[in-house]
Protein backbone atom coordinates (compact mmCIF):
# COMPACT_ATOMS: atom_id res chain seq x y z
CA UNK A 1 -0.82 30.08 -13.03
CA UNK A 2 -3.60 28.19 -14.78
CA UNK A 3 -1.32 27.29 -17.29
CA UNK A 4 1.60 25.69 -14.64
CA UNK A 5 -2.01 23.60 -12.96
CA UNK A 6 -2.61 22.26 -16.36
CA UNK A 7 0.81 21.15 -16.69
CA UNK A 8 1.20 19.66 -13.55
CA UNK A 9 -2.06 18.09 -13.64
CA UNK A 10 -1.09 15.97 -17.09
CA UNK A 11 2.42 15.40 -15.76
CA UNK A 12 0.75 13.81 -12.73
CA UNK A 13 -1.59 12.01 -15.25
CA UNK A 14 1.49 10.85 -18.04
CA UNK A 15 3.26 9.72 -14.63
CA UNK A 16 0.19 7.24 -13.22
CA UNK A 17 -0.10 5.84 -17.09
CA UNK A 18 3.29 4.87 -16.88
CA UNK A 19 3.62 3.19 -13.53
CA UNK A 20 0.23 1.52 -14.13
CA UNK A 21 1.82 0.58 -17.63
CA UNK A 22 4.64 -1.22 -15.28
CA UNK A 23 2.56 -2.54 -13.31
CA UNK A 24 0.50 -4.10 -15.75
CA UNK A 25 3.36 -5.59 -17.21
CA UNK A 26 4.97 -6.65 -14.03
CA UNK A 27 1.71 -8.84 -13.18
CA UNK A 28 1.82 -10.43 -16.73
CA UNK A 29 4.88 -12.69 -15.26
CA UNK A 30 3.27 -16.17 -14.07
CA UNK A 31 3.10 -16.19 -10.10
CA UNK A 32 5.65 -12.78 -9.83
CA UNK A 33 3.55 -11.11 -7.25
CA UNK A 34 2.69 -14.63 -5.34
CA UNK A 35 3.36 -14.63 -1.68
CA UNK A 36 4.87 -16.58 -0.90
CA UNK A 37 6.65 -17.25 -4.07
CA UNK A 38 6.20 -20.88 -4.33
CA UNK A 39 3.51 -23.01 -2.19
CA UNK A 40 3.41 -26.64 -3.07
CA UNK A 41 2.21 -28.01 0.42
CA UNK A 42 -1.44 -27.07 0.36
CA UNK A 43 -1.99 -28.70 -3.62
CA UNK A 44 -0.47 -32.28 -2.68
CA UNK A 45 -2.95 -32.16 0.47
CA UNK A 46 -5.83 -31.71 -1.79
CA UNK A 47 -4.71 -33.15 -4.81
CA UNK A 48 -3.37 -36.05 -2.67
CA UNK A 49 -5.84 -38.76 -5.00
CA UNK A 50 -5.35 -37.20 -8.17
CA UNK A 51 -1.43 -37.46 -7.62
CA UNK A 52 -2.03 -40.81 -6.38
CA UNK A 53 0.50 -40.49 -3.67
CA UNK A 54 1.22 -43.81 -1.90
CA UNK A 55 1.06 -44.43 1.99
CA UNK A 56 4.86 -43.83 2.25
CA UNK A 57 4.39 -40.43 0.64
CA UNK A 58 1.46 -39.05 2.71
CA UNK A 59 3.49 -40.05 5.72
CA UNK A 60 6.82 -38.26 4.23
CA UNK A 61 4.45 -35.05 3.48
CA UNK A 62 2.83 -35.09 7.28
CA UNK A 63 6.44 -35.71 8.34
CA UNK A 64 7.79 -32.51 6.49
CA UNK A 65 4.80 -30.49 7.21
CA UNK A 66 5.04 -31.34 10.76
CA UNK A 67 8.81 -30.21 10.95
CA UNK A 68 9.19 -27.56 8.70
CA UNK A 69 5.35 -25.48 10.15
CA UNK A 70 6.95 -23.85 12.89
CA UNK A 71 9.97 -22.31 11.35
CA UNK A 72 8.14 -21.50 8.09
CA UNK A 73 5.09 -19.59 10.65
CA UNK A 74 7.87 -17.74 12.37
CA UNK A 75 9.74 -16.69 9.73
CA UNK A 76 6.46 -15.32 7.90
CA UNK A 77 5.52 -13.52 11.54
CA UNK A 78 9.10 -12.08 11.63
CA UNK A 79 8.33 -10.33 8.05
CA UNK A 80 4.48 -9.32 9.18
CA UNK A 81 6.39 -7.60 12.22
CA UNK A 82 9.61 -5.98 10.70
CA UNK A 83 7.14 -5.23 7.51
CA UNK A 84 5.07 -3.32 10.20
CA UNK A 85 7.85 -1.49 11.85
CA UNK A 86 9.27 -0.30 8.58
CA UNK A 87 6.03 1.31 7.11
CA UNK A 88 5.98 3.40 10.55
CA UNK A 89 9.62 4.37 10.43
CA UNK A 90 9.10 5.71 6.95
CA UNK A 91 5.46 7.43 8.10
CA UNK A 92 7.33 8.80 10.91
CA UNK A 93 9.80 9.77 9.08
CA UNK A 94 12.79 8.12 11.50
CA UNK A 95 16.20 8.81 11.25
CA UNK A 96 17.56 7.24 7.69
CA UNK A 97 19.90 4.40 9.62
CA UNK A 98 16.91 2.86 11.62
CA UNK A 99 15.06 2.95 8.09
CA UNK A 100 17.94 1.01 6.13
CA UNK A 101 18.13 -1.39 9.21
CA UNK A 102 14.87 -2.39 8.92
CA UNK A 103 14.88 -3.02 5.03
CA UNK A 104 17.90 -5.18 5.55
CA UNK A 105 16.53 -7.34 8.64
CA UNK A 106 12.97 -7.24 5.98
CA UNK A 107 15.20 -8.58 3.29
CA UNK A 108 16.65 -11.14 5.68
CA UNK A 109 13.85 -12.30 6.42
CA UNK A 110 12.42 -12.77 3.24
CA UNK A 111 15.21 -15.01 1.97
CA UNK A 112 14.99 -17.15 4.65
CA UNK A 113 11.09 -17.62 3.96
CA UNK A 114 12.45 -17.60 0.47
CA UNK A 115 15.32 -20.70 1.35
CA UNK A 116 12.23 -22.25 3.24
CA UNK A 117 10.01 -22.69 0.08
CA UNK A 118 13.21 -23.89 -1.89
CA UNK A 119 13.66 -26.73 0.98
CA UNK A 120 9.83 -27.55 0.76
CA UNK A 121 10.18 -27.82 -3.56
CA UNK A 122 13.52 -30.14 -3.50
CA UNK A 123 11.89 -32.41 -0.96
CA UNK A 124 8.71 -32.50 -3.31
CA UNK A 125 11.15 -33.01 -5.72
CA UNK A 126 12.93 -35.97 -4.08
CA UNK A 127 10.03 -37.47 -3.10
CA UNK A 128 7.46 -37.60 -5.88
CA UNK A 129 8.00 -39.52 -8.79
CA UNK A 130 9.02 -36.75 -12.13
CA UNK A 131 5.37 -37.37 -13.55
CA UNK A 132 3.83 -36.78 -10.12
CA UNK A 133 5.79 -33.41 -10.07
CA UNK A 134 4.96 -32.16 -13.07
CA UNK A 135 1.64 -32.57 -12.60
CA UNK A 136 1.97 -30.53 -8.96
CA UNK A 137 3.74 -27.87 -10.96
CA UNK A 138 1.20 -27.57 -13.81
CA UNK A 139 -1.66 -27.55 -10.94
CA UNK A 140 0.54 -25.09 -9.32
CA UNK A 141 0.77 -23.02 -12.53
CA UNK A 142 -2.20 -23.40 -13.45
CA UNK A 143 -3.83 -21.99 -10.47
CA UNK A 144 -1.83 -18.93 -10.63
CA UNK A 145 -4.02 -17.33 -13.79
């Protein structure tokens, strides 16, 4: 009996090296656990002098922040809320179909949110000059280290 505890107990342990090992490397990717994956917005507010945006860019920025807040806050409230229902359905232990129902609406949502962030990067894109972007980017980047 002692001998099966002993074995169990270093199985356990060779088991938590090896998903910290994962995890380890998973978070060595530049920005791969970032939520949201991308967020541009927030650095050309406060970097606004540094990128020396002009008048007609500020007002293009306030323009696309203005139209694009409401659906990018609902979307992110849908995936608090579905995220929410799912970790009870599995704690619950609910039937298997309401469980795969909610990881697909979950994963629905997230690619919208996703598609969002894509929108806000090819206007960014559009409307900055290329060395005003790069410099976003590598701010961007930078920050995520």
């Amino acid at each position: 009996m002692k001998s099966s505890l002993n074995t169990l107990r270093q199985g356990a342990i060779v088991l938590a090296l090896v998903a910290t090992a994962g995890f380890a490397a998973a978070k060595g990717v530049p920005g791969d656990g970032a939520i949201p994956v991308v967020e541009l917005m927030p650095l050309t507010m406060r970097y606004e002098a540094d990128l020396k945006l002009t008048p007609e860019q500020i007002k293009s920025l306030d323009d696309y922040r203005k139209q694009a807040m409401p659906g990018r806050v609902a979307v992110q409230k849908k995936i608090i809320e579905l995220r929410g229902q799912l970790r009870m359905a599995l704690l619950d232990n609910k039937p298997q179909a309401d469980r795969d129902a909610l990881m697909k609406q979950v994963a629905e949502a997230e690619v919208q949110h996703f598609q969002g962030r894509e929108r806000c990067v090819a206007h960014l894109r559009q409307m900055l000059s290329a060395e005003q972007f790069a410099q976003l980017r590598q701010l961007y980047l930078d920050g995520l280290r």
